[in-house]
C-alpha atoms as a PDB file:
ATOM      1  CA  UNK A   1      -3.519 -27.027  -0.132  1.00  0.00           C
ATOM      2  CA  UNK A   2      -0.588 -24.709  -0.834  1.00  0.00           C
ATOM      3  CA  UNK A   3       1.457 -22.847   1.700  1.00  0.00           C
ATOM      4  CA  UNK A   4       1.610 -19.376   1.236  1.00  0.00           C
ATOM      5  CA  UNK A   5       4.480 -17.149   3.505  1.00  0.00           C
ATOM      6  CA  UNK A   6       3.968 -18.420   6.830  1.00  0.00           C
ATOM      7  CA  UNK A   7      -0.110 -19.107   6.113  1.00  0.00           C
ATOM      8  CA  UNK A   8      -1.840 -21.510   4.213  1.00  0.00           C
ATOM      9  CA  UNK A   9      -4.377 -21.769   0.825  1.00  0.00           C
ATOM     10  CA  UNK A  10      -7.209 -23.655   1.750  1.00  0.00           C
ATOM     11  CA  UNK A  11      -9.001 -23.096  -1.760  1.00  0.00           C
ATOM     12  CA  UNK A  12     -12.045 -20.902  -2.776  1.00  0.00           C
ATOM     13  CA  UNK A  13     -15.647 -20.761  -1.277  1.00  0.00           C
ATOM     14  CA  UNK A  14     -18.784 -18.459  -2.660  1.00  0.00           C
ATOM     15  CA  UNK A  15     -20.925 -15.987  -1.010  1.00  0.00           C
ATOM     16  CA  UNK A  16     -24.713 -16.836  -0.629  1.00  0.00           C
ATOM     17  CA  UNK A  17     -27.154 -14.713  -1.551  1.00  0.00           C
ATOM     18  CA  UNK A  18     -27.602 -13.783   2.060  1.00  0.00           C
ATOM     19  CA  UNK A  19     -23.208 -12.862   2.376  1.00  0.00           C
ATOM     20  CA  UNK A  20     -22.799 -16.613   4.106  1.00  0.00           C
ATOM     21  CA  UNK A  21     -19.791 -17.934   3.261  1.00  0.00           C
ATOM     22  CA  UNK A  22     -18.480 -21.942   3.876  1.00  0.00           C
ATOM     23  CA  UNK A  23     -15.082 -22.402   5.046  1.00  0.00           C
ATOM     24  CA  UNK A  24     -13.544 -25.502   3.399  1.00  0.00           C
ATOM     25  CA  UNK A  25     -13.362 -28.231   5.627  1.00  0.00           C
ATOM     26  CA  UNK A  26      -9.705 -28.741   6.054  1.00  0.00           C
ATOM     27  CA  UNK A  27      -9.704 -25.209   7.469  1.00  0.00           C
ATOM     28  CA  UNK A  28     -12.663 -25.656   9.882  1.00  0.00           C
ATOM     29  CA  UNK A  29     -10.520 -29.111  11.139  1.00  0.00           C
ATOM     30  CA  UNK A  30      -6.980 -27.717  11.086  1.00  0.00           C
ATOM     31  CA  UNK A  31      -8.151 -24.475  13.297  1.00  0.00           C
ATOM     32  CA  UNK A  32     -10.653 -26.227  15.331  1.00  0.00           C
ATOM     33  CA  UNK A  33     -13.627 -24.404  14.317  1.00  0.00           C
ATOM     34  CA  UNK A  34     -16.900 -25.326  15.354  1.00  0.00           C
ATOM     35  CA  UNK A  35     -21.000 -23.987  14.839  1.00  0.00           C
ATOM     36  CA  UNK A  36     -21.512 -20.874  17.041  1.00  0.00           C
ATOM     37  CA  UNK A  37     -17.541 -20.111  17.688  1.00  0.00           C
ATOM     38  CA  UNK A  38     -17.064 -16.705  16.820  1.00  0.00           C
ATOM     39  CA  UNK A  39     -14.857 -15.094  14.100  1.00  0.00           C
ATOM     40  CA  UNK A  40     -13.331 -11.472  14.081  1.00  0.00           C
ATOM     41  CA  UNK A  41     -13.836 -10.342  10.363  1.00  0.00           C
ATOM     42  CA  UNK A  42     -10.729  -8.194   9.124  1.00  0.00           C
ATOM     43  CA  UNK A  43     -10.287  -6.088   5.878  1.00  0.00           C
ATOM     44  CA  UNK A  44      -8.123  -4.635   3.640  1.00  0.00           C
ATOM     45  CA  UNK A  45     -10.074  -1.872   1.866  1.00  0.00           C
ATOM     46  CA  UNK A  46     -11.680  -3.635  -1.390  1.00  0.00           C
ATOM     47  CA  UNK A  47      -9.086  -5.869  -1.244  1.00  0.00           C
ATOM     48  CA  UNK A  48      -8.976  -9.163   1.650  1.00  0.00           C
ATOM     49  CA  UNK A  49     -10.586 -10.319   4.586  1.00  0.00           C
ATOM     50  CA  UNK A  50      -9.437 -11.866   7.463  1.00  0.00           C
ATOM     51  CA  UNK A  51     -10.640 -14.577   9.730  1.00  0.00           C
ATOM     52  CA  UNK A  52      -9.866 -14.327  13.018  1.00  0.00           C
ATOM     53  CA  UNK A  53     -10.976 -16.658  16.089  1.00  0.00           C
ATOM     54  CA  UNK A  54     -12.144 -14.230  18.425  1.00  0.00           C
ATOM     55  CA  UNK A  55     -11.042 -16.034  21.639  1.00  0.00           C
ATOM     56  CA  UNK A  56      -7.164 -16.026  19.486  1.00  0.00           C
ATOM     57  CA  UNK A  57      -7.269 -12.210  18.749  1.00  0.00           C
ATOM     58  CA  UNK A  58      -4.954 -11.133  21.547  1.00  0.00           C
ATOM     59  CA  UNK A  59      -2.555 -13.392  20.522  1.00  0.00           C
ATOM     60  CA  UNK A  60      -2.747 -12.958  17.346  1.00  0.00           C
ATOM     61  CA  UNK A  61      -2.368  -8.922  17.741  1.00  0.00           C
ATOM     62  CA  UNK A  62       0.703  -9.514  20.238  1.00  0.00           C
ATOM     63  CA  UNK A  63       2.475 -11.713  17.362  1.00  0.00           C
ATOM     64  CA  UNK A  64       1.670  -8.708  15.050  1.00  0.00           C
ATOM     65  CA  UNK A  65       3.460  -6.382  17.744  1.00  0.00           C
ATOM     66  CA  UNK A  66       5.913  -8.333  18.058  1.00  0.00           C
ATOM     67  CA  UNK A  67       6.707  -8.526  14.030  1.00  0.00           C
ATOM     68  CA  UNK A  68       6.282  -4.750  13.954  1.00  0.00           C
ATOM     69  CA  UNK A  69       8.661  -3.848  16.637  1.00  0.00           C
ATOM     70  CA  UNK A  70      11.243  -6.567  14.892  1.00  0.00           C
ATOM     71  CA  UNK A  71      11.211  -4.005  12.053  1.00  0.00           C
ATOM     72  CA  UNK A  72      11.284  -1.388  13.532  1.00  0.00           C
ATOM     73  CA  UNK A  73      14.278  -2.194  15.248  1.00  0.00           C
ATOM     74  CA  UNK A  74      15.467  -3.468  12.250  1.00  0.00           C
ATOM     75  CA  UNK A  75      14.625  -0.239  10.661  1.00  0.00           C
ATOM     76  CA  UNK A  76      16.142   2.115  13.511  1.00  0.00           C
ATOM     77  CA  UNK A  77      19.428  -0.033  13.300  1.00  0.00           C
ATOM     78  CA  UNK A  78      20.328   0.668   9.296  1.00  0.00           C
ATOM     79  CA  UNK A  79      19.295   4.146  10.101  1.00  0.00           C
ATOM     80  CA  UNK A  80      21.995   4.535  12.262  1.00  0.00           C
ATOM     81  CA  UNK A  81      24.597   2.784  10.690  1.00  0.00           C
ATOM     82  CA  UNK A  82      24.063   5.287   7.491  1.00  0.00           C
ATOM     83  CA  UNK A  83      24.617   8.300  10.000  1.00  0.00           C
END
């Protein structure tokens, strides 16, 4: 499927009648998933949902620190240079 920033597409799936969703195959294969591994469930208001392999969050949370503190250096730096 298409790439998309630094992620990935991997198409569309439906929710059941009892909020089950599939994940498309080349996802499940790509990130290893299999029956019974568990999946942190992220939001965005009304808006997204994450998926998030439970035994991965750390990781996953110190890439996001690391991104944010990028910035804000990034942010700090053009601050002071417009002093």
């Amino acid at each position: 499927m298409e790439p998309i920033g630094h992620g990935k597409c991997y198409g569309t799936t439906s929710v059941g009648e009892r909020g089950q969703i599939v994940i498309p195959k080349e996802a499940r294969d790509e990130m290893k998933l299999r029956a019974g591994d568990k999946l942190v469930v992220c939001g965005k208001h009304d808006k997204a949902l994450i998926l998030i392999k439970a035994d991965e969050l750390p990781q996953f949370l110190d890439g996001m620190i690391g991104k944010l503190t990028e910035m804000k250096e990034k942010l700090n730096r053009k601050t002071d240079t417009a002093k």
